[in-house]
Each structure stands twice: as C-alpha cells, then as structure tokens.
N, C-alpha and C. Protein backbone atom coordinates (compact mmCIF):
# COMPACT_ATOMS: atom_id res chain seq x y z
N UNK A 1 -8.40 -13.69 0.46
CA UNK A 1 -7.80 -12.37 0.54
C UNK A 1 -6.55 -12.34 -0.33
N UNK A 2 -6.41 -11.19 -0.92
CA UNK A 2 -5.12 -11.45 -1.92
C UNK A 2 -3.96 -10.92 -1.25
N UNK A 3 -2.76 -11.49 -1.70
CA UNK A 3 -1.50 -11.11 -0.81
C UNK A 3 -1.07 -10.09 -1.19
N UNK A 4 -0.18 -9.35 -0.62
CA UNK A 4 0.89 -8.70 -0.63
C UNK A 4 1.58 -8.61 -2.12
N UNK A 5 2.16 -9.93 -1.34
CA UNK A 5 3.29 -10.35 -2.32
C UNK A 5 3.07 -11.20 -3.61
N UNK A 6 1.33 -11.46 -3.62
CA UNK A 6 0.80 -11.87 -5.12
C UNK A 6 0.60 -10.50 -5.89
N UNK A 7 0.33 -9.25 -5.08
CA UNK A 7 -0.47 -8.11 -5.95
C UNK A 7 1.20 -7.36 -6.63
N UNK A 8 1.91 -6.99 -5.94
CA UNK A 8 3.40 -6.44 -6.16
C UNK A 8 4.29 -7.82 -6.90
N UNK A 9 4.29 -8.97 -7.49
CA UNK A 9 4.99 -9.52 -8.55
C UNK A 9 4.47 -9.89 -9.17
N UNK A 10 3.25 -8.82 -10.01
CA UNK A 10 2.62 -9.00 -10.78
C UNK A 10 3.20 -7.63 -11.82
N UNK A 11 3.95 -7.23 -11.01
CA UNK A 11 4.70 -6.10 -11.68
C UNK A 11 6.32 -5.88 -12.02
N UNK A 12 6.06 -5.39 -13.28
CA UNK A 12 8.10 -5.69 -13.49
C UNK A 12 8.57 -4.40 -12.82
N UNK A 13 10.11 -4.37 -12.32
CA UNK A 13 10.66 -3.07 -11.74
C UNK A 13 10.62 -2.12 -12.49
N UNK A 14 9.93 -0.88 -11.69
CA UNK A 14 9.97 0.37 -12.17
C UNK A 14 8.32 0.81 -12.21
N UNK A 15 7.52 -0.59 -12.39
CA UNK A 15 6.27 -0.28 -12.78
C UNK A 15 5.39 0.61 -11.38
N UNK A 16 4.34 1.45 -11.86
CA UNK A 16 3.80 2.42 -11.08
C UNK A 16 2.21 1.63 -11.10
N UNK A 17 1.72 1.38 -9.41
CA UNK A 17 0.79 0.97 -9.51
C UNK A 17 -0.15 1.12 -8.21
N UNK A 18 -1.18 1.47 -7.88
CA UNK A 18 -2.05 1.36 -6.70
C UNK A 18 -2.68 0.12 -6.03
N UNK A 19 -2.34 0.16 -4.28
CA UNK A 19 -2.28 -0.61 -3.71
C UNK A 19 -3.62 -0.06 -2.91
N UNK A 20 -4.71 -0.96 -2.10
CA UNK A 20 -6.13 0.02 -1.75
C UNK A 20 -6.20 -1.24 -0.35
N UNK A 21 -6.85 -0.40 0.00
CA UNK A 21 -7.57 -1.42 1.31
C UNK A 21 -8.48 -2.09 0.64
N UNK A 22 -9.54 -2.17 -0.07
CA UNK A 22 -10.19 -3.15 -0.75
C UNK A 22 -9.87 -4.34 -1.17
N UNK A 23 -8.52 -4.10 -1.80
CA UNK A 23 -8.08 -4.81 -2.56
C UNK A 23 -7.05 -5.74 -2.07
N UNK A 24 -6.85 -5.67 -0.48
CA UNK A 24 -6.21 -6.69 0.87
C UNK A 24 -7.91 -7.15 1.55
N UNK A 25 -8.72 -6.25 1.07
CA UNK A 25 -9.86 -6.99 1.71
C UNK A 25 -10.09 -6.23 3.09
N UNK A 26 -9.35 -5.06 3.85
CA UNK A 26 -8.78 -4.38 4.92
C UNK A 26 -9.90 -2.69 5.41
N UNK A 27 -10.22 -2.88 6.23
CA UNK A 27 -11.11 -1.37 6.45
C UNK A 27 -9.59 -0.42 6.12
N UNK A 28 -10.13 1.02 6.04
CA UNK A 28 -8.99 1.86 6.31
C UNK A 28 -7.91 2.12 7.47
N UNK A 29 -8.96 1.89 8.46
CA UNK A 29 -7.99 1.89 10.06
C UNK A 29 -7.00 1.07 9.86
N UNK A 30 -7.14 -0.55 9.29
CA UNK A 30 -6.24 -1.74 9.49
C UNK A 30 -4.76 -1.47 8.13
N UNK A 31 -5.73 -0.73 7.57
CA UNK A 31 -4.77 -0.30 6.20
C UNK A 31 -3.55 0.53 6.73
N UNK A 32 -4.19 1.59 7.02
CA UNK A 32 -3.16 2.32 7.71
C UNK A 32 -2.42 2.41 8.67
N UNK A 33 -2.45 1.44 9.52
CA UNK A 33 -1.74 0.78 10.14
C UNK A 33 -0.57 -0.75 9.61
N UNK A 34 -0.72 -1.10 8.75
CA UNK A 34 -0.28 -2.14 7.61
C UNK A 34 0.82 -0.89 6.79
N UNK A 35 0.55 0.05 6.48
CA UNK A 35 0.90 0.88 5.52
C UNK A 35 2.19 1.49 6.59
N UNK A 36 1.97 1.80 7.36
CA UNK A 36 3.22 2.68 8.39
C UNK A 36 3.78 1.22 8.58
N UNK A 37 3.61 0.10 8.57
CA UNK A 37 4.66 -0.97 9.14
C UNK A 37 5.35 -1.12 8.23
N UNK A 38 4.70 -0.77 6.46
CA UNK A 38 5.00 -1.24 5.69
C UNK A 38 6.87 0.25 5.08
N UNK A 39 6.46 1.30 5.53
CA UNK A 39 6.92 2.10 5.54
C UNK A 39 8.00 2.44 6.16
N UNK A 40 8.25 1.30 7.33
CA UNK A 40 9.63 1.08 7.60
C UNK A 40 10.20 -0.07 7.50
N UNK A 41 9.81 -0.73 6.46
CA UNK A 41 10.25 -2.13 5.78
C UNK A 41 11.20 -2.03 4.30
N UNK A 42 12.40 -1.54 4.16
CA UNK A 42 13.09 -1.74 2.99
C UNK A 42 12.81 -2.73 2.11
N UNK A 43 12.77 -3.89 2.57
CA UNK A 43 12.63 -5.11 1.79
C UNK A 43 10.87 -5.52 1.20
N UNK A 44 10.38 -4.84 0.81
CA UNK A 44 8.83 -5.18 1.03
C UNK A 44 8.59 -5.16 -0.88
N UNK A 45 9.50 -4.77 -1.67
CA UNK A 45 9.45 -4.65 -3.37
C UNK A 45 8.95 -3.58 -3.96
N UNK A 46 8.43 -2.89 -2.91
CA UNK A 46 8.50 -1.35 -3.88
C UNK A 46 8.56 -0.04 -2.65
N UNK A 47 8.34 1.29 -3.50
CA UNK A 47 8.51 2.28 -2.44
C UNK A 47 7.58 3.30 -2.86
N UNK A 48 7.01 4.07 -1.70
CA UNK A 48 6.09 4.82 -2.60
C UNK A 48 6.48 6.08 -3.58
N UNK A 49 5.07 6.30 -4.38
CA UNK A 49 5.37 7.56 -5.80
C UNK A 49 5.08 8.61 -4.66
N UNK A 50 4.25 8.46 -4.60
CA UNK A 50 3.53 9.86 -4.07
C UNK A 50 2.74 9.36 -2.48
N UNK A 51 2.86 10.64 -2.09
CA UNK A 51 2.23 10.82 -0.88
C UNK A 51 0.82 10.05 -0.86
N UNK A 52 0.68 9.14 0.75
CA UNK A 52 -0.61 8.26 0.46
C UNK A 52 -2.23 9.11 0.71
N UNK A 53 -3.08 8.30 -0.37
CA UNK A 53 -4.43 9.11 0.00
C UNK A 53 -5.16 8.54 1.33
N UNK A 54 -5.70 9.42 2.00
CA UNK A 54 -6.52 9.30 3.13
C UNK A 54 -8.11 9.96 3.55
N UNK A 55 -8.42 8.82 4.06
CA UNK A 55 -9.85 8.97 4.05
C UNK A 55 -10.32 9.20 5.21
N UNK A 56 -11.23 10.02 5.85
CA UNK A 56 -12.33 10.31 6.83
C UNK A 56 -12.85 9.18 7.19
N UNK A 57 -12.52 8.91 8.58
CA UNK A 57 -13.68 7.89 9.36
C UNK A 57 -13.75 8.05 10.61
N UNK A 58 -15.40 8.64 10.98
CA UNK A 58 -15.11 9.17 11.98
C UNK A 58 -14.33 10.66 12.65
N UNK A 59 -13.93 11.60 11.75
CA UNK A 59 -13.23 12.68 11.93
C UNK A 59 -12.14 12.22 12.18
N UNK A 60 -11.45 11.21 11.71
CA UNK A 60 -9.46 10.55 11.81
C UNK A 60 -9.72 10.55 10.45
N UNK A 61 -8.54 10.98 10.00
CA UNK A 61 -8.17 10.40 8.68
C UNK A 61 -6.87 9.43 8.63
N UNK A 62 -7.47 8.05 7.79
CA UNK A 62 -6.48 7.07 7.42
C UNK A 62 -6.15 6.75 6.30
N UNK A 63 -5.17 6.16 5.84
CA UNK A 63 -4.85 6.04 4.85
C UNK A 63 -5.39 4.67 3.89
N UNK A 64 -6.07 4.86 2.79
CA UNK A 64 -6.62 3.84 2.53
C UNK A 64 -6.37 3.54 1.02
N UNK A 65 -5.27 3.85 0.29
CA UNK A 65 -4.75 3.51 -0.84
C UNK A 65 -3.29 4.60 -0.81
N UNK A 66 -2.62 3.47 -1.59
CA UNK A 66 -1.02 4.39 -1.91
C UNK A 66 -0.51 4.02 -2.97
N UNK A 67 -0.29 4.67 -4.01
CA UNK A 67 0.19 4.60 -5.03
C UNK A 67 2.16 4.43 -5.17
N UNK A 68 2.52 3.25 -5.64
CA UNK A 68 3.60 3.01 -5.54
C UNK A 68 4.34 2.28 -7.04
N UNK A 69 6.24 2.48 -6.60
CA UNK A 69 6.89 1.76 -7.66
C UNK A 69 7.65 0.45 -7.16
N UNK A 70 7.53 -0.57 -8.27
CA UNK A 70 7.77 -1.55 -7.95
C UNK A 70 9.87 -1.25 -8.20
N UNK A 71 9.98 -1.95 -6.82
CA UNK A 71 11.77 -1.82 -7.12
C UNK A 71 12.36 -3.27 -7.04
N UNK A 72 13.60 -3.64 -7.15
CA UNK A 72 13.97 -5.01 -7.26
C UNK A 72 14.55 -5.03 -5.25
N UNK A 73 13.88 -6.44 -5.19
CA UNK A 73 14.22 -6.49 -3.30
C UNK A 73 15.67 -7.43 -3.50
C-alpha cells in the first residue's frame, strides 16, 4: 500500500496534485473518513485546492479523491 507520506514528498511546495482512494489502496467509506482526520491535521504537508470529490455508495456520498497543494510542514 503506498503511504501518505511517500505520495506527498514526491512533490516540491506549492505543487497541485490528486490524492484518490485507489491510490492508498482504501474503499471510499475508509477514505473519507482518513480525509476528515486528515482535515484537522495542520501538520500533514499540504492543504486542500478545492473542495473534495464524492462518490455515491449506497445513497451516502463519500469522499473519494481530493485534490490538493503541497505546503512546507
């Protein structure tokens, strides 16, 4: 499973890049739940661009990719 913190310092500060549940290996439910913890974490190396996308499962929608900038922690 790839980390966190391998996928985000793969990027220099400032850089704009998408983060997916696929790509932690993560259904959407677990994502979006990862994603709100992640959302009150200052220290985590970046912050998001834009509002996160969310997906239908089940008639809930979760969040299952967020597009973000890398900042210096």
């Amino acid at each position: 499973m790839a980390r966190l913190e391998d996928i985000v310092k793969k990027y220099q500060d400032g850089a704009r890049f998408v983060i997916s549940a696929p790509m932690l290996r993560l259904d959407a439910e677990e994502f979006d739940t990862l994603v709100k913890v992640w959302m009150q974490d200052d220290n985590r190396g970046f912050e998001l661009a834009e509002p996160p996308h969310r997906k239908v499962v089940d008639g809930e929608f979760f969040i299952d990719r967020i597009t973000v900038i890398r900042v210096s922690t």
